[in-house]
Protein backbone atom coordinates (compact mmCIF):
# COMPACT_ATOMS: atom_id res chain seq x y z
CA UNK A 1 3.51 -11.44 30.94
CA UNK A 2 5.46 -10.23 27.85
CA UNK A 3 8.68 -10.95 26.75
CA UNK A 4 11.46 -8.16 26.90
CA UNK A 5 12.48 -8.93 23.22
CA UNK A 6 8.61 -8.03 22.27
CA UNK A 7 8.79 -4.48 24.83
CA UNK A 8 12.59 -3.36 22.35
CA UNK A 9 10.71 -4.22 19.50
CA UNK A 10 7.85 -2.13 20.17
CA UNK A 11 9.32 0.25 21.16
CA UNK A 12 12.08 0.45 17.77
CA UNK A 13 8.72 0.82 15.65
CA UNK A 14 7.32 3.28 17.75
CA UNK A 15 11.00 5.28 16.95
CA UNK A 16 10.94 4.35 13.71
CA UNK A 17 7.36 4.95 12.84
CA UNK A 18 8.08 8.43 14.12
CA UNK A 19 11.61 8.72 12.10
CA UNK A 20 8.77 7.40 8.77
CA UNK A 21 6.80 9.94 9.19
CA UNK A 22 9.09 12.89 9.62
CA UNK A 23 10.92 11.33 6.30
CA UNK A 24 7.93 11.89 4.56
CA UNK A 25 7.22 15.38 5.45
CA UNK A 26 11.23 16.04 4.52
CA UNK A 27 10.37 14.02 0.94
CA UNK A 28 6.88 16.86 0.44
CA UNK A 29 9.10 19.55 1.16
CA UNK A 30 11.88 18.39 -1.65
CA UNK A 31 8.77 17.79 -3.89
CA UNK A 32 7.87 21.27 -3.43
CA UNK A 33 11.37 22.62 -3.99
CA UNK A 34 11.72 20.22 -7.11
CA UNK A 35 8.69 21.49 -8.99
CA UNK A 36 9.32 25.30 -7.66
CA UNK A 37 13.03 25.24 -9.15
CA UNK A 38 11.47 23.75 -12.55
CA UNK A 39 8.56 25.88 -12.51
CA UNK A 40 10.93 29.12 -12.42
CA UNK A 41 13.59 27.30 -14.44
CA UNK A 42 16.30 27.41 -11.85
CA UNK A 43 18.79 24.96 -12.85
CA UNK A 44 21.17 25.33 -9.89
CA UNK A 45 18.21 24.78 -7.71
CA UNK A 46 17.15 22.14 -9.80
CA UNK A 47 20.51 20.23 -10.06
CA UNK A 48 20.71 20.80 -5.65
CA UNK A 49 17.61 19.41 -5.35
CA UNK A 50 18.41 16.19 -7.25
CA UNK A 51 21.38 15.86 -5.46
CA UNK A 52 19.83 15.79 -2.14
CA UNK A 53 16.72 13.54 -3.82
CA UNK A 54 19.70 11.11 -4.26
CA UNK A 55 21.74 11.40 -1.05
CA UNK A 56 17.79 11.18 0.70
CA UNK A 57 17.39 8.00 -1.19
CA UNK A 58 20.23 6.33 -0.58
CA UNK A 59 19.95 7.21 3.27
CA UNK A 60 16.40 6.62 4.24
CA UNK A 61 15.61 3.64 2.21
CA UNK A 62 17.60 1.28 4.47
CA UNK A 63 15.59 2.63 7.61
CA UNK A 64 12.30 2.42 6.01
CA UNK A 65 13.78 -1.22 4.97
CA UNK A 66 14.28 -1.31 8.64
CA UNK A 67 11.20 -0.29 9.87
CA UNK A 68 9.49 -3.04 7.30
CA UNK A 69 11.45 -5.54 9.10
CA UNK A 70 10.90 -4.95 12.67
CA UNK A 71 7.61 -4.94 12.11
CA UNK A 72 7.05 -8.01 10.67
CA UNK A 73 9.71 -9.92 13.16
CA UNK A 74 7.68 -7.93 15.90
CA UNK A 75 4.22 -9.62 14.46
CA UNK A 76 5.69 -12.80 14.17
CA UNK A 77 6.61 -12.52 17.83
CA UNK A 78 3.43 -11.18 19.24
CA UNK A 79 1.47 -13.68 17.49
CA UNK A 80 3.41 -16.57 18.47
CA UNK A 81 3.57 -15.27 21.99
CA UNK A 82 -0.55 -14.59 21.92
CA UNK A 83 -0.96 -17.94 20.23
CA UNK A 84 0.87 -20.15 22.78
CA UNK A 85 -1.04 -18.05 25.71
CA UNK A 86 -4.66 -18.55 24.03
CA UNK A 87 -3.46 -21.95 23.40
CA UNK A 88 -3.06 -22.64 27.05
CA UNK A 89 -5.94 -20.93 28.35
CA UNK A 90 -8.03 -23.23 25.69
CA UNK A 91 -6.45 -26.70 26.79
CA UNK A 92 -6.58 -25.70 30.49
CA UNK A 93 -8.99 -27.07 32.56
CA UNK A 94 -10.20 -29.14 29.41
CA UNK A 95 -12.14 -26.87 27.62
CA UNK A 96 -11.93 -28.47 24.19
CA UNK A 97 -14.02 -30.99 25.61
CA UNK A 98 -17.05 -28.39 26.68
CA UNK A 99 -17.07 -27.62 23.27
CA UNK A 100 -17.55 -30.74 21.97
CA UNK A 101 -19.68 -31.70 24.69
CA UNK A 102 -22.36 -28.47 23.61
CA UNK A 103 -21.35 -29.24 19.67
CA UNK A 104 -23.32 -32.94 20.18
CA UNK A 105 -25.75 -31.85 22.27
CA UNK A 106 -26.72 -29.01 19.77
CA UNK A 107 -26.73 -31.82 17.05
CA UNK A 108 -28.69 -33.82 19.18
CA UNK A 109 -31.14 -31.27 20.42
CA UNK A 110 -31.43 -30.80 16.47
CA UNK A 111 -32.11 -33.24 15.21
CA UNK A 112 -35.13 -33.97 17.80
CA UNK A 113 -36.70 -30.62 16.88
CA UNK A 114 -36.09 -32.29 13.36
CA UNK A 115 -38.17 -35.09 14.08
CA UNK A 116 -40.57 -32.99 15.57
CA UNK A 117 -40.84 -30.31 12.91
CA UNK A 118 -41.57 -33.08 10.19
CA UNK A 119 -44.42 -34.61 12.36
CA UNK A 120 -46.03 -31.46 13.14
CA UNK A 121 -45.59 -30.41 9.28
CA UNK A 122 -46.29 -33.62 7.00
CA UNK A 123 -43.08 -34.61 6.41
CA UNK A 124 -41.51 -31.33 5.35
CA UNK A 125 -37.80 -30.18 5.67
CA UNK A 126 -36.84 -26.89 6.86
CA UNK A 127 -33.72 -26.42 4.24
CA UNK A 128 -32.81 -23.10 6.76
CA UNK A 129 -31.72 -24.67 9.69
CA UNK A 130 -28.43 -24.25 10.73
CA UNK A 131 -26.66 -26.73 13.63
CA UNK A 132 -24.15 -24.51 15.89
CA UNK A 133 -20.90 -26.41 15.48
CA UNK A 134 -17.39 -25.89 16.20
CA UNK A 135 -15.37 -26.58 13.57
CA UNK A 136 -11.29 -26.58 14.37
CA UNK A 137 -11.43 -24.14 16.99
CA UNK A 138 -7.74 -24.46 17.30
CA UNK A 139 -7.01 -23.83 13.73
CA UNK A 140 -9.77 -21.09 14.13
CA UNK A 141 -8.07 -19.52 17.91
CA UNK A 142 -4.88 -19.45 15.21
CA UNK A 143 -5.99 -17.70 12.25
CA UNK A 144 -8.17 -14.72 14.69
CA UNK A 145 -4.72 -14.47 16.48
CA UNK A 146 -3.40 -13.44 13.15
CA UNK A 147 -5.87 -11.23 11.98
CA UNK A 148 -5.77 -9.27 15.04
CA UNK A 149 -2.22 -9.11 15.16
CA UNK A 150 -2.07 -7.83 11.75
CA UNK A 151 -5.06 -5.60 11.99
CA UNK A 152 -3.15 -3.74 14.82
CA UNK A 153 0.23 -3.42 13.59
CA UNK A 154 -1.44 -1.65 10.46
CA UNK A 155 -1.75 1.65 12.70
CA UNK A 156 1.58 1.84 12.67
CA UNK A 157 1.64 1.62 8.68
CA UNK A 158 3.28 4.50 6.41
CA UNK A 159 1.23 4.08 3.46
CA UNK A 160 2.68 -0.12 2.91
């Protein structure tokens, strides 16, 4: 299920990515008139270009000020939306308790190879072993959700 507000935001930075990228193929191409007019030391040309540099400017920096915006406001939303849903799937049918359940049984299980290991050596410690915990898997569930939420919104990055 998604949320209709998340479907218009999408789809505004799909637009807008599209509208980004066609702004910077119109910024090469008044690059390229910019250094041809100085190259061949056309002053009109030069003066034209600068003028439209300017009006460009003061035109496409609010939409790429736009574009910033709904894409933040649409990761905000996505990951609260993903969040609340992973959220529910994980307290559902008590699953926070399976995990705890298999954390103390590793640590159990553990700590009787433990006792074995230091019979069967003389008394040595293994300083390698690692116990399979779960620590905060909530907190954990939380910052993944972000990651992935960021990591896939970058796609739709103009060079930010």
């Amino acid at each position: 299920r998604s949320s209709r507000e998340g479907k218009c935001l999408f789809g505004t930075l799909v637009v807008l990515a599209v509208i980004s990228s066609g702004i910077s193929v119109y910024f090469s191409y008044l690059v390229r008139d910019f250094y041809s007019a100085l190259t061949e030391k056309r002053i009109h040309d030069f003066w034209r270009v600068m003028i439209q540099f300017v009006v460009s400017m003061v035109v496409f920096v609010p939409i790429d000020v736009m574009y910033q915006f709904v894409r933040v406001k649409l990761q905000i939303s996505w990951r609260k939306w993903l969040t609340e849903r992973v959220m529910s799937l994980y307290f559902r049918n008590k699953v926070y308790y399976a995990l705890e359940r298999k954390s103390v049984g590793a640590i159990a299980r553990e700590e009787v190879k433990h006792y074995e290991y230091n019979d069967a050596e003389g008394g040595e410690e293994d300083a390698n072993r690692e116990i399979k915990e779960v620590d905060n898997p909530d907190q954990r569930m939380a910052e993944d959700i972000k990651s992935f939420t960021e990591f896939s919104l970058s796609f739709f990055s103009s060079g930010d």
